[in-house]
N, C-alpha and C. Protein backbone atom coordinates (compact mmCIF):
# COMPACT_ATOMS: atom_id res chain seq x y z
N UNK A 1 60.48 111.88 221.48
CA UNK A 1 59.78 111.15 220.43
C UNK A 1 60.80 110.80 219.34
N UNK A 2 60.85 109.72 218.64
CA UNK A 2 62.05 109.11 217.90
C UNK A 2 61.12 108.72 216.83
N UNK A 3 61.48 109.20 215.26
CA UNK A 3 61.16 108.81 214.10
C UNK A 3 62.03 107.67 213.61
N UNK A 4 61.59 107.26 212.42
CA UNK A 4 62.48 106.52 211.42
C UNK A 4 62.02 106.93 210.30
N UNK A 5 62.63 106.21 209.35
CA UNK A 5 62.61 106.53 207.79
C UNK A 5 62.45 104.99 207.02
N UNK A 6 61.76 105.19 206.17
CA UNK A 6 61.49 103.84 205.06
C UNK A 6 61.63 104.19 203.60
N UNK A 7 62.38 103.93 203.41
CA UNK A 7 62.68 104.11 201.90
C UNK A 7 62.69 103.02 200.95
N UNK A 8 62.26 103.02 199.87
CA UNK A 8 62.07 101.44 199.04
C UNK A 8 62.09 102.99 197.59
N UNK A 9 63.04 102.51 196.84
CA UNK A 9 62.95 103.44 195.51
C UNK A 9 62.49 104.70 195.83
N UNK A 10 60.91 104.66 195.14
CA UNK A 10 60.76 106.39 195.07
C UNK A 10 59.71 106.95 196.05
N UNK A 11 59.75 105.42 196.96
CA UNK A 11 58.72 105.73 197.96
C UNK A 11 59.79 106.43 199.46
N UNK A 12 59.29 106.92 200.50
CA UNK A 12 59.82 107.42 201.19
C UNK A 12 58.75 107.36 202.69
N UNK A 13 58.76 107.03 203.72
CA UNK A 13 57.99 106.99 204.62
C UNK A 13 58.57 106.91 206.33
N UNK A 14 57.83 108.02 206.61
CA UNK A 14 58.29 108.41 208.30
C UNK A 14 57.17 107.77 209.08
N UNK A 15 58.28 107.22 210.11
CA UNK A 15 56.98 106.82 211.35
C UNK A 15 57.08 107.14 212.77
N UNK A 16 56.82 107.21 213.73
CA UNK A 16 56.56 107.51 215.13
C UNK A 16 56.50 106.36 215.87
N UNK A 17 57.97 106.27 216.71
CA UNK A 17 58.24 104.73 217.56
C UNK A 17 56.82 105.21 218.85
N UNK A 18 56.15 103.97 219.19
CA UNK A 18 55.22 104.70 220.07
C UNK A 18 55.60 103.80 221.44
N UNK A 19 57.20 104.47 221.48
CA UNK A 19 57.54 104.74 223.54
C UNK A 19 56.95 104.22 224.85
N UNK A 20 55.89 105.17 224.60
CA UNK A 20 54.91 104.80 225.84
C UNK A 20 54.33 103.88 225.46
N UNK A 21 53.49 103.12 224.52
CA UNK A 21 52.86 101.93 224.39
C UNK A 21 53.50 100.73 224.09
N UNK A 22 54.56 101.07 223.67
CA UNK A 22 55.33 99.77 223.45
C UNK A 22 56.91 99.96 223.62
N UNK A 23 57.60 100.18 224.86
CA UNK A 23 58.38 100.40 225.44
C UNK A 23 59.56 99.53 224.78
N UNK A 24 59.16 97.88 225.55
CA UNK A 24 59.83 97.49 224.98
C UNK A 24 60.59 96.70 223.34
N UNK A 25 58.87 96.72 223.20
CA UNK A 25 59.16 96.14 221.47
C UNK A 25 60.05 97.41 220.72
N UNK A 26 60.03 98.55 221.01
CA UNK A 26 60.50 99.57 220.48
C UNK A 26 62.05 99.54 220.73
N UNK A 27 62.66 99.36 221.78
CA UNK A 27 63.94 99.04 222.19
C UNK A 27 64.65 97.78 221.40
N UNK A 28 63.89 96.87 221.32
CA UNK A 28 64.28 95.74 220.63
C UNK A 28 63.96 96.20 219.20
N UNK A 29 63.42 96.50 218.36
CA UNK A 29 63.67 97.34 216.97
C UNK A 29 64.40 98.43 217.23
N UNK A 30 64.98 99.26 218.08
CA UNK A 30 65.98 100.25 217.68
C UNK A 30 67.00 99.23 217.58
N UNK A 31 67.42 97.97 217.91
CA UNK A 31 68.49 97.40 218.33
C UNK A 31 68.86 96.43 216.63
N UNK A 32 67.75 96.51 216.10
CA UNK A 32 67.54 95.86 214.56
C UNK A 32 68.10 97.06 213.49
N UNK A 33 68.15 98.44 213.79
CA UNK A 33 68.11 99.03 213.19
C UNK A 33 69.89 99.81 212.85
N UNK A 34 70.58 100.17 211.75
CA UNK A 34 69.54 100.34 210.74
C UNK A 34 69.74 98.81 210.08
N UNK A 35 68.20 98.91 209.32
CA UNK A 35 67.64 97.45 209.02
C UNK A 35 67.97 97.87 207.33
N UNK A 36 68.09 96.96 206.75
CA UNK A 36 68.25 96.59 205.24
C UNK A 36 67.27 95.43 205.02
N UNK A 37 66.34 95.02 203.98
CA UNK A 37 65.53 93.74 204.04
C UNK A 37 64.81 94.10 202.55
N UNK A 38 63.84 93.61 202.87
CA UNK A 38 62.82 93.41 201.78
C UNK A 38 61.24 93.13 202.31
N UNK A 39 60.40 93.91 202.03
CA UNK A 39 59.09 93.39 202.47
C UNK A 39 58.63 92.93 200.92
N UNK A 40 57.71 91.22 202.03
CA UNK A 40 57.52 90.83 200.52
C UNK A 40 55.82 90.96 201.25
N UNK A 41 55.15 90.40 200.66
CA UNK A 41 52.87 90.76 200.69
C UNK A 41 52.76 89.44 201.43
N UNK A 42 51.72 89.94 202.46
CA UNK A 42 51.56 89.21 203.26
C UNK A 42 50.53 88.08 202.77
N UNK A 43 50.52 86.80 203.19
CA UNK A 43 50.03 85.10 202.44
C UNK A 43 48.32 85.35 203.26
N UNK A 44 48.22 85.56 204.55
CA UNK A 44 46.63 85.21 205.28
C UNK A 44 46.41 86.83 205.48
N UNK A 45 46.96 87.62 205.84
CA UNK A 45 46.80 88.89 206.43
C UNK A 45 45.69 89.60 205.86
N UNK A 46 45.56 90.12 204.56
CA UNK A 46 45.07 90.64 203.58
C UNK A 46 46.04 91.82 203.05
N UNK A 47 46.03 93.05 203.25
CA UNK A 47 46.62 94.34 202.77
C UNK A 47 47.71 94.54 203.76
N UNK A 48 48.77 93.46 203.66
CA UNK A 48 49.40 94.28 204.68
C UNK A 48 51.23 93.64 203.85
N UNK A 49 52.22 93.91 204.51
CA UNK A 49 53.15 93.49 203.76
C UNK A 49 54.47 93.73 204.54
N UNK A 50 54.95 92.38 204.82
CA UNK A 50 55.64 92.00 206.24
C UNK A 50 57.54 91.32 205.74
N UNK A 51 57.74 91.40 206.70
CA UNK A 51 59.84 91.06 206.99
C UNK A 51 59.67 89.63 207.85
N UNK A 52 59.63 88.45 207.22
CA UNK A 52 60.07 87.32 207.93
C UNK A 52 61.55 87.18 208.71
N UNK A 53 61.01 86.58 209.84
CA UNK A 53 62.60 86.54 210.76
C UNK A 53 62.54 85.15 211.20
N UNK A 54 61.65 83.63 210.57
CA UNK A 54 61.95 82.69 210.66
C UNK A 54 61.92 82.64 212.71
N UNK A 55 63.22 81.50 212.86
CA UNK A 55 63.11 81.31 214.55
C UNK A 55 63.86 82.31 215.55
N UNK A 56 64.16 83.52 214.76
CA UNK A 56 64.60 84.48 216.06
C UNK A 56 63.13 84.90 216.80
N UNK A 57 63.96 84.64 217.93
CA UNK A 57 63.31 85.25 218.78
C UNK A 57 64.01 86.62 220.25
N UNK A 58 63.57 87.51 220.72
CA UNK A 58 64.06 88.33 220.84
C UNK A 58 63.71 88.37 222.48
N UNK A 59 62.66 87.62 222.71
CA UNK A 59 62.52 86.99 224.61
C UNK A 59 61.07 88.30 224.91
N UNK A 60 60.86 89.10 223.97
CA UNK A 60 59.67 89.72 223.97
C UNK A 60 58.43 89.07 224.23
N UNK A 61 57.06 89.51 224.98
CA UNK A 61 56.12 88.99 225.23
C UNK A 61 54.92 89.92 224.40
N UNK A 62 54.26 89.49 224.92
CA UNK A 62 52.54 90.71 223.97
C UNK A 62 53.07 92.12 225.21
N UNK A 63 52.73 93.19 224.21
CA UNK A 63 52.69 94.81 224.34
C UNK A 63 52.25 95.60 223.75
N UNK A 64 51.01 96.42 223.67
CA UNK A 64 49.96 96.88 222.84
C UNK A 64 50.13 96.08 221.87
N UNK A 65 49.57 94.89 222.04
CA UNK A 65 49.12 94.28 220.76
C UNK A 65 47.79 94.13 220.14
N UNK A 66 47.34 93.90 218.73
CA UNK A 66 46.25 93.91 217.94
C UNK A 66 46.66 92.90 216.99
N UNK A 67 45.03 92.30 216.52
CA UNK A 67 45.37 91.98 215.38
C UNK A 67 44.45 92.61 213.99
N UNK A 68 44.24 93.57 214.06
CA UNK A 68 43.72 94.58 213.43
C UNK A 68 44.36 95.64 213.21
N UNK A 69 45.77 96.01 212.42
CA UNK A 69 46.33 96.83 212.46
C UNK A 69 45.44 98.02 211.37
N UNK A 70 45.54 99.31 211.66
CA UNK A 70 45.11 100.11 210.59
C UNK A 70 46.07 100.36 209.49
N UNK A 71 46.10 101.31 208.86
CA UNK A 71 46.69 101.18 207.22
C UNK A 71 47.91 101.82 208.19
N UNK A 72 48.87 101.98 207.95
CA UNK A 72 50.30 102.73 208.57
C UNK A 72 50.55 102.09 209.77
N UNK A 73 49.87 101.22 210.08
CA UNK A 73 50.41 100.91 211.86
C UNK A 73 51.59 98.99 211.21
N UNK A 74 52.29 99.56 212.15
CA UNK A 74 53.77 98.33 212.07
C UNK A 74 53.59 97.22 213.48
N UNK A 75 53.58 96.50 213.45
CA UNK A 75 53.36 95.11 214.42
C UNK A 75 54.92 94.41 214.28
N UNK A 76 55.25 94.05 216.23
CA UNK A 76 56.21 93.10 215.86
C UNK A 76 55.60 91.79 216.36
N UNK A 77 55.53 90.62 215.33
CA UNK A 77 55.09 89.56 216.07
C UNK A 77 56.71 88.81 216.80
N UNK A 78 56.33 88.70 218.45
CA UNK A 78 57.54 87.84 218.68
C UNK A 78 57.50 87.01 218.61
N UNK A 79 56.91 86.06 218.07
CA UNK A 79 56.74 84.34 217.62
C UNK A 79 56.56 83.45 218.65
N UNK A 80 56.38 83.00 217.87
CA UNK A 80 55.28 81.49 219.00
C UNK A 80 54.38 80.31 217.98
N UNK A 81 53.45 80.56 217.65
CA UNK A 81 52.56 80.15 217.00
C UNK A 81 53.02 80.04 215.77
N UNK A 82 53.73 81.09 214.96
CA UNK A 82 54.23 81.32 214.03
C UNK A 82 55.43 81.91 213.86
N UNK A 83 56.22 82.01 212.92
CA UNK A 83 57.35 82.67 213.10
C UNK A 83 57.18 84.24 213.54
N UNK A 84 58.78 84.79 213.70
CA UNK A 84 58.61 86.08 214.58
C UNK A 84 58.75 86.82 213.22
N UNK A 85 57.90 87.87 212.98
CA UNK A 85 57.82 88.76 211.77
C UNK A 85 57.25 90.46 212.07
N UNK A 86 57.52 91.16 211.32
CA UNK A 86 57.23 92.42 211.55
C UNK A 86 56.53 92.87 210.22
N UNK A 87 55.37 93.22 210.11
CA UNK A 87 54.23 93.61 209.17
C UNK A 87 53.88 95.35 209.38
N UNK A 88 53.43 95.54 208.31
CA UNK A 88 52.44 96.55 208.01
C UNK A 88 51.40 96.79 207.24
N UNK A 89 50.39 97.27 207.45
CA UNK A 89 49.40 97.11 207.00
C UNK A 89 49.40 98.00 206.43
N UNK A 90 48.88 98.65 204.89
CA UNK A 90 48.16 99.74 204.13
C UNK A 90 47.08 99.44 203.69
N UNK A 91 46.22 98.39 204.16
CA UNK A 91 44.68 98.90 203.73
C UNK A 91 44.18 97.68 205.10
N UNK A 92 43.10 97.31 204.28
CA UNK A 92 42.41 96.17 205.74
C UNK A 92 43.30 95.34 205.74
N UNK A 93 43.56 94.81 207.03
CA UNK A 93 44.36 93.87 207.39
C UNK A 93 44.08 93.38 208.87
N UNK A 94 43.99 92.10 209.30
CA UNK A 94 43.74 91.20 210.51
C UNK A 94 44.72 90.35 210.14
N UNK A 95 45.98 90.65 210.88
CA UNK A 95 46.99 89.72 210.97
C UNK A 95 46.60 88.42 211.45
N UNK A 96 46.99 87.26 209.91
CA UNK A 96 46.94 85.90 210.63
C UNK A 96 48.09 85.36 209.82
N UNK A 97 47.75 83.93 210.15
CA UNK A 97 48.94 83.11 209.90
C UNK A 97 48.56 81.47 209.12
N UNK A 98 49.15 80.89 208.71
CA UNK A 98 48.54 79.57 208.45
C UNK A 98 48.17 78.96 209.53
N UNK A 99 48.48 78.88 210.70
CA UNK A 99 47.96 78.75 212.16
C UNK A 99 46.13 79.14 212.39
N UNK A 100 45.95 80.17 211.84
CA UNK A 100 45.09 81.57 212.12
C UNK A 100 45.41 82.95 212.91
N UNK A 101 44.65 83.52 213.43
CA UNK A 101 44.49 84.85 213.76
C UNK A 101 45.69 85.19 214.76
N UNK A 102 46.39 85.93 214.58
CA UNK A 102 47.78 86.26 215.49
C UNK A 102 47.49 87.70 215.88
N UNK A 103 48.17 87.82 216.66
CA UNK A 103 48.11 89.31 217.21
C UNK A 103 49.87 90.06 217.69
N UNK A 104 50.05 91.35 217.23
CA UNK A 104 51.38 91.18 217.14
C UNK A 104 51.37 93.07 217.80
N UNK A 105 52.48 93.09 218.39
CA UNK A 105 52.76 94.56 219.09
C UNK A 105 52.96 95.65 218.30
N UNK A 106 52.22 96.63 218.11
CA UNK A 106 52.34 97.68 217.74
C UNK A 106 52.95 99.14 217.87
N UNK A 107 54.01 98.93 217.47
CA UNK A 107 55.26 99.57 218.17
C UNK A 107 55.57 101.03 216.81
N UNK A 108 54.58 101.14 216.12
CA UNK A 108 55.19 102.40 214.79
C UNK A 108 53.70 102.34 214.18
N UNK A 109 54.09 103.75 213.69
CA UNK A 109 52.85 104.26 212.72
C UNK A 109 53.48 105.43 212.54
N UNK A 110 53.23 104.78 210.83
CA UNK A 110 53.64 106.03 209.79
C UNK A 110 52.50 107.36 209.75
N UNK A 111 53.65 108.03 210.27
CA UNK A 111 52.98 109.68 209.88
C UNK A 111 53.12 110.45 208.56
N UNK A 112 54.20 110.29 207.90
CA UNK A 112 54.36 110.96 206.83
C UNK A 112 54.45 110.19 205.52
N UNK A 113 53.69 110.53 204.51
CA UNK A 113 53.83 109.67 203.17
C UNK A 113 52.51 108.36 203.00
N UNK A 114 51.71 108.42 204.35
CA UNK A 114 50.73 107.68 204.40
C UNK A 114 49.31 107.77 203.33
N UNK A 115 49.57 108.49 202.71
CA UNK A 115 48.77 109.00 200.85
C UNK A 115 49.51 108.06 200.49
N UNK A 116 51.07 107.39 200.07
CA UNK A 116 51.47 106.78 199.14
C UNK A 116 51.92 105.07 199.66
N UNK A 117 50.80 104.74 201.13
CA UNK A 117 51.31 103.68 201.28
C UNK A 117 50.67 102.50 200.06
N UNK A 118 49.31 102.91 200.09
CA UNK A 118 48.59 101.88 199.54
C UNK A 118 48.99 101.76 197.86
N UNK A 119 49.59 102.90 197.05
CA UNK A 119 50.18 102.55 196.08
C UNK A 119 52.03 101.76 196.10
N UNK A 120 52.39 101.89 197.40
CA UNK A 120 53.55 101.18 197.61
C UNK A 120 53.34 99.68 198.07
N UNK A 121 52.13 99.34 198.77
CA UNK A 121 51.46 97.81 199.06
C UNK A 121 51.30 97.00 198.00
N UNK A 122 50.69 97.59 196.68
CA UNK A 122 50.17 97.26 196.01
C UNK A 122 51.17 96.73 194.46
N UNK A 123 52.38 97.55 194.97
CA UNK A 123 53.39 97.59 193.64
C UNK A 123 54.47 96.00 194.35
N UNK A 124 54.28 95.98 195.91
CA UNK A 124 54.70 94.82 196.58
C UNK A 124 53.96 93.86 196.45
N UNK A 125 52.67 93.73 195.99
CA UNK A 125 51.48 92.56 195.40
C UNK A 125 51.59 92.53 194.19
N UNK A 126 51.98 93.06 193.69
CA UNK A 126 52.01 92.98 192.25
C UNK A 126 53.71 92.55 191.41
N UNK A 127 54.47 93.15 191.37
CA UNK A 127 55.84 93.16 191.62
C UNK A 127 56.73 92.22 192.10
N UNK A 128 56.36 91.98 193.52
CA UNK A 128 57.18 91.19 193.93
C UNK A 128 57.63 91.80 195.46
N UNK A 129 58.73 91.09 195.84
CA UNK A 129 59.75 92.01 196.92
C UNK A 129 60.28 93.15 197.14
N UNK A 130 60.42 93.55 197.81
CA UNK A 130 60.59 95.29 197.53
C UNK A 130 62.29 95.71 198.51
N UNK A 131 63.21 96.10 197.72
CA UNK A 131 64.25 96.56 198.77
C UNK A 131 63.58 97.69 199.84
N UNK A 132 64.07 97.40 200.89
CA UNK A 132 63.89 98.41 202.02
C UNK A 132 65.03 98.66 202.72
N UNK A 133 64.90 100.13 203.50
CA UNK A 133 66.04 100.47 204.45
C UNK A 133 65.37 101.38 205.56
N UNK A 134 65.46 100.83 206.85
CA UNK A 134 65.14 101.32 207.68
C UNK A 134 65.84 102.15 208.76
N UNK A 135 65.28 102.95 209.18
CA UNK A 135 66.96 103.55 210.42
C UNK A 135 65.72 104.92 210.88
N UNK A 136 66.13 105.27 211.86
CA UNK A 136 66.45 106.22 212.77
C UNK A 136 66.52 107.94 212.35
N UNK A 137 66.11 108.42 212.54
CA UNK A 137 66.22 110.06 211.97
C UNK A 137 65.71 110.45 213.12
């Protein structure tokens, strides 16, 4: 089982790559990692707050995908419809797009620090962009 780490200031958050359900989207984010970025608040989604990647694409197809992520669960969309982006949700969220309703692979869910996502969503709606750093532990 392989964690990561999310750190943005004084927030701090662990998640659980989920292997067996998403084999390969998970391989293709260890290969991103470690990641440096910014999540900025997602435009159609509702509560969720996502890493634009514009026209990369990574040759990925749908793999446990939803478009109903719960609060801590991470989606990679591999693009098509819309650009390829990686979201998370901390409160309700039905990933869409100016397109509409997208559905994107669910490859992580935060286990630890999930009490302080929805005040970290919310300081990214309010605020602005948020530095992030992602990696591997």
């Amino acid at each position: 089982m392989k964690n990561v780490e999310i750190k943005s200031g004084k927030f701090r958050f662990v998640g659980r790559l989920l292997e067996e359900e998403a084999p390969k989207t998970c391989a293709v984010f260890e290969k991103m990692l470690p990641l440096k970025s910014q999540f900025i608040h997602v435009r159609w989604s509702g509560e969720g707050i996502w890493i634009p990647y514009g026209d990369t694409r990574t040759g990925l197809d749908y793999e446990n995908h939803t478009s109903h992520p719960a609060k801590g669960e991470m989606l990679l969309y591999p693009g098509g419809i819309s650009e390829m982006e990686i979201i998370m949700s901390y409160g309700r969220c039905c990933f869409a797009s100016q397109h509409g309703q997208l559905s994107g692979n669910h490859f992580l869910t935060i286990t630890e620090g999930l009490e302080d996502l929805y005040e970290f969503g919310r300081k990214v709606l309010w605020e602005g962009a948020q530095e992030i750093e992602i990696r591997l532990i």
